[in-house]
Protein backbone atom coordinates (compact mmCIF):
# COMPACT_ATOMS: atom_id res chain seq x y z
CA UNK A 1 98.17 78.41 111.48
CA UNK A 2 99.22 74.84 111.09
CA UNK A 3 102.57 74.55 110.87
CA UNK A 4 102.25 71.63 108.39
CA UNK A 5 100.08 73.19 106.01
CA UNK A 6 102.34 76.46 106.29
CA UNK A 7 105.42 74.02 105.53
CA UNK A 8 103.49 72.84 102.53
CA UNK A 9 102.68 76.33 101.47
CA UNK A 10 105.82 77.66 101.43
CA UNK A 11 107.46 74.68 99.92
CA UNK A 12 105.00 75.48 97.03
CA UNK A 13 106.35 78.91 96.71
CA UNK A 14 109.88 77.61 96.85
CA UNK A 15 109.58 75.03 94.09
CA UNK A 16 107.71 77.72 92.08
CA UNK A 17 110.62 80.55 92.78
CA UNK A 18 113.00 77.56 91.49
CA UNK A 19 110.99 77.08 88.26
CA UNK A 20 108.62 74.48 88.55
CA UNK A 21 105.59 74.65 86.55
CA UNK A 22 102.45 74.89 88.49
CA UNK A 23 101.36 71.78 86.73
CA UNK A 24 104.42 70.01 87.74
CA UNK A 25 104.09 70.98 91.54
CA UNK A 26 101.29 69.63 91.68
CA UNK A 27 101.90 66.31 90.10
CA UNK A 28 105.03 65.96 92.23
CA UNK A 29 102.56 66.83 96.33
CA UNK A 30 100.34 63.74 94.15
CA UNK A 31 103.45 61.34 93.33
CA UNK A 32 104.51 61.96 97.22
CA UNK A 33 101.22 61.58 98.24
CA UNK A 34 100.96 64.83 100.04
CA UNK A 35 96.82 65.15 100.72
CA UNK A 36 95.44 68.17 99.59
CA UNK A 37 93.80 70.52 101.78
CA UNK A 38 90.14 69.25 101.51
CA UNK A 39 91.22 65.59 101.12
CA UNK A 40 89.83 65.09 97.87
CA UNK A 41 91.43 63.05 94.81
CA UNK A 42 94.32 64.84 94.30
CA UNK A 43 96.54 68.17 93.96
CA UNK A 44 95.42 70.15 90.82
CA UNK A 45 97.37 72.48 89.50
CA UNK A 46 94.20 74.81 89.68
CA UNK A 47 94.83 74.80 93.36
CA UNK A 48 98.50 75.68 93.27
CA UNK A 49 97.38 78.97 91.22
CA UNK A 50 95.17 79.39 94.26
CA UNK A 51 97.96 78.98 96.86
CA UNK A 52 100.17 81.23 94.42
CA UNK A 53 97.90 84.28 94.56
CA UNK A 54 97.07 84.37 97.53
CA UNK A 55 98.09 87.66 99.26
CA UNK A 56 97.18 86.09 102.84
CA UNK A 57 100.04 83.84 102.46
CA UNK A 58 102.49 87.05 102.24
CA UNK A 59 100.80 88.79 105.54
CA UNK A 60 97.82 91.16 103.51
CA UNK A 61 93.94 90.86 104.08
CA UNK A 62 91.82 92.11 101.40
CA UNK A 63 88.43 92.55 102.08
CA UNK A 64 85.72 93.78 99.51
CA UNK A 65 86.57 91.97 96.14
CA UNK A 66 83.68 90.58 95.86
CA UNK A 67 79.75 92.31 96.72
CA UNK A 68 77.36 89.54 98.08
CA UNK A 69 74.36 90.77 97.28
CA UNK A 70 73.35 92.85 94.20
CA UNK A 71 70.99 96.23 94.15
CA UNK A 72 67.61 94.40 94.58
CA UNK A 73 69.25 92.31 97.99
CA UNK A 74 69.37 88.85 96.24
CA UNK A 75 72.15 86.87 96.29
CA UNK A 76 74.98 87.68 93.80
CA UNK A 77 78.23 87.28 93.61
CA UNK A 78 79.78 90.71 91.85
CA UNK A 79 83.03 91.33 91.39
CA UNK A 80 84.37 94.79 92.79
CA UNK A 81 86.68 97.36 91.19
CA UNK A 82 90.17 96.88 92.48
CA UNK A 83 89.94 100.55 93.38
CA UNK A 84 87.68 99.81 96.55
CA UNK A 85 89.49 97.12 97.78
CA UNK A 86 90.51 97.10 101.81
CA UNK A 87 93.71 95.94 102.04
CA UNK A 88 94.96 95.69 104.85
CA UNK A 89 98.89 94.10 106.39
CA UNK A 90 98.95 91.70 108.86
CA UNK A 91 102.34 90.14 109.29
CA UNK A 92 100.90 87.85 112.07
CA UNK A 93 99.30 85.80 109.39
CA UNK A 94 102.63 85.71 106.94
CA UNK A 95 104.00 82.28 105.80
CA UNK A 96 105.68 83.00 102.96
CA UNK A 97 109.03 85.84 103.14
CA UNK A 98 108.73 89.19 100.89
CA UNK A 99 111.66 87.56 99.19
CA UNK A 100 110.37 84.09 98.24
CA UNK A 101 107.11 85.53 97.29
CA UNK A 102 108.93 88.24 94.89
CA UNK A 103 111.03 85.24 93.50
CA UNK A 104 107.84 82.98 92.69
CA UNK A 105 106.05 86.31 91.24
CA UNK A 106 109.21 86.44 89.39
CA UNK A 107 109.08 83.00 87.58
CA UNK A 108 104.81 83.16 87.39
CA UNK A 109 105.64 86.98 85.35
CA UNK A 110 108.58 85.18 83.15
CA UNK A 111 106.39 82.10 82.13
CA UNK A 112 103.41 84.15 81.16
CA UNK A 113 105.83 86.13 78.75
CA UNK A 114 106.95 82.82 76.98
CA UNK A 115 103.09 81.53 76.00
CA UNK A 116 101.27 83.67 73.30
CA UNK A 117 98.03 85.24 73.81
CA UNK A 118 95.47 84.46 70.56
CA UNK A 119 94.98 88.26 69.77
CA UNK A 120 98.64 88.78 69.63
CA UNK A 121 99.66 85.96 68.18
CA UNK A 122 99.16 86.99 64.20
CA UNK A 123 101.43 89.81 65.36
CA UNK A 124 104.15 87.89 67.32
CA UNK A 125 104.38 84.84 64.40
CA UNK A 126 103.32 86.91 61.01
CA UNK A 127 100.24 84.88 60.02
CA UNK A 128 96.84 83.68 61.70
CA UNK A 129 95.97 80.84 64.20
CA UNK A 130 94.43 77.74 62.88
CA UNK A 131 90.96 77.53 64.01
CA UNK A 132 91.04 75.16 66.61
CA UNK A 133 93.73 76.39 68.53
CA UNK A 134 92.55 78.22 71.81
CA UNK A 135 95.56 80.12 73.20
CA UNK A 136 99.18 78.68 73.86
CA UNK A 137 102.59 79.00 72.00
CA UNK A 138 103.76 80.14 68.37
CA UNK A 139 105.32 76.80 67.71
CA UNK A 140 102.24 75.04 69.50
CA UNK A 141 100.30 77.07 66.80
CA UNK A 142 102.25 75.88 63.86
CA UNK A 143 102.16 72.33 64.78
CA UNK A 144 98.30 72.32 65.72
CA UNK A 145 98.29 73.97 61.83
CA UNK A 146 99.95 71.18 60.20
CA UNK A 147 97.92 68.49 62.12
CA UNK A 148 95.38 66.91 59.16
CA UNK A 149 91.83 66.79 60.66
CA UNK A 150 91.95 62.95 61.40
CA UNK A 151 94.27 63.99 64.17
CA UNK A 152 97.63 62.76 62.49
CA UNK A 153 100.47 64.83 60.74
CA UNK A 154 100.19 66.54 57.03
């Protein structure tokens, strides 16, 4: 472990638990031109939701989520039943505390609740999504409805 790259990890967690955005964590590690891990262009937030789920970072190996190789022996990346996962504790390899990662699994489990999945969102808001709207927020929805097709407002 490098204690650098632990210090960054765990500040991650910490400005999550406090209710950062992913997106915004990892435009502020760009603005204070933290390098990311493989040096490339920049933090993306597609990273942080890397760093977030990782189970390693809380002390627990899991081994087995993914099969190499399918039934003929060519190369294949399958994805494995939760059900024969290996996991396994290893509090040597812990960086972030049981309580700082429950806090930032907290705030990840609140901000999921607040953005609307497309198949529930006729339910939640009482009529359909316009077309081109992918998944996001009621209001989101509404405003993506009233948008004329040149781009501007009705």
């Amino acid at each position: 472990m490098i204690p650098s790259q632990a210090a960054r990890v765990t500040g991650i967690f910490e400005r999550c638990a406090a209710g950062d955005e992913i997106t915004r964590i990892a435009k502020g590690l760009n603005e204070a031109s933290i390098t990311p891990p493989r040096g490339v262009h920049g933090w993306a937030s597609t990273a942080i939701r890397e760093i977030l789920h990782r189970s390693l970072y809380a002390g627990e190996v899991v081994w087995g989520r993914k099969r190499k190789r399918d039934a003929w022996g060519t190369k294949a990346y399958l994805a494995q039943p939760e059900s024969d996962w290996l996991r396994l504790a290893n509090p040597t390899l812990r960086i972030v505390s049981d309580d700082l990662w429950r806090a930032a699994y907290a705030r990840l489990a609140a901000a999921r609740t607040v953005y609307v999945r497309e198949r529930n969102a006729a339910a939640i808001i009482g009529e359909p999504l316009s077309p081109d709207v992918g998944r996001g927020c009621a209001p989101c929805a509404r405003l993506s409805a009233a948008r004329t097709p040149g781009g501007g407002r009705a």
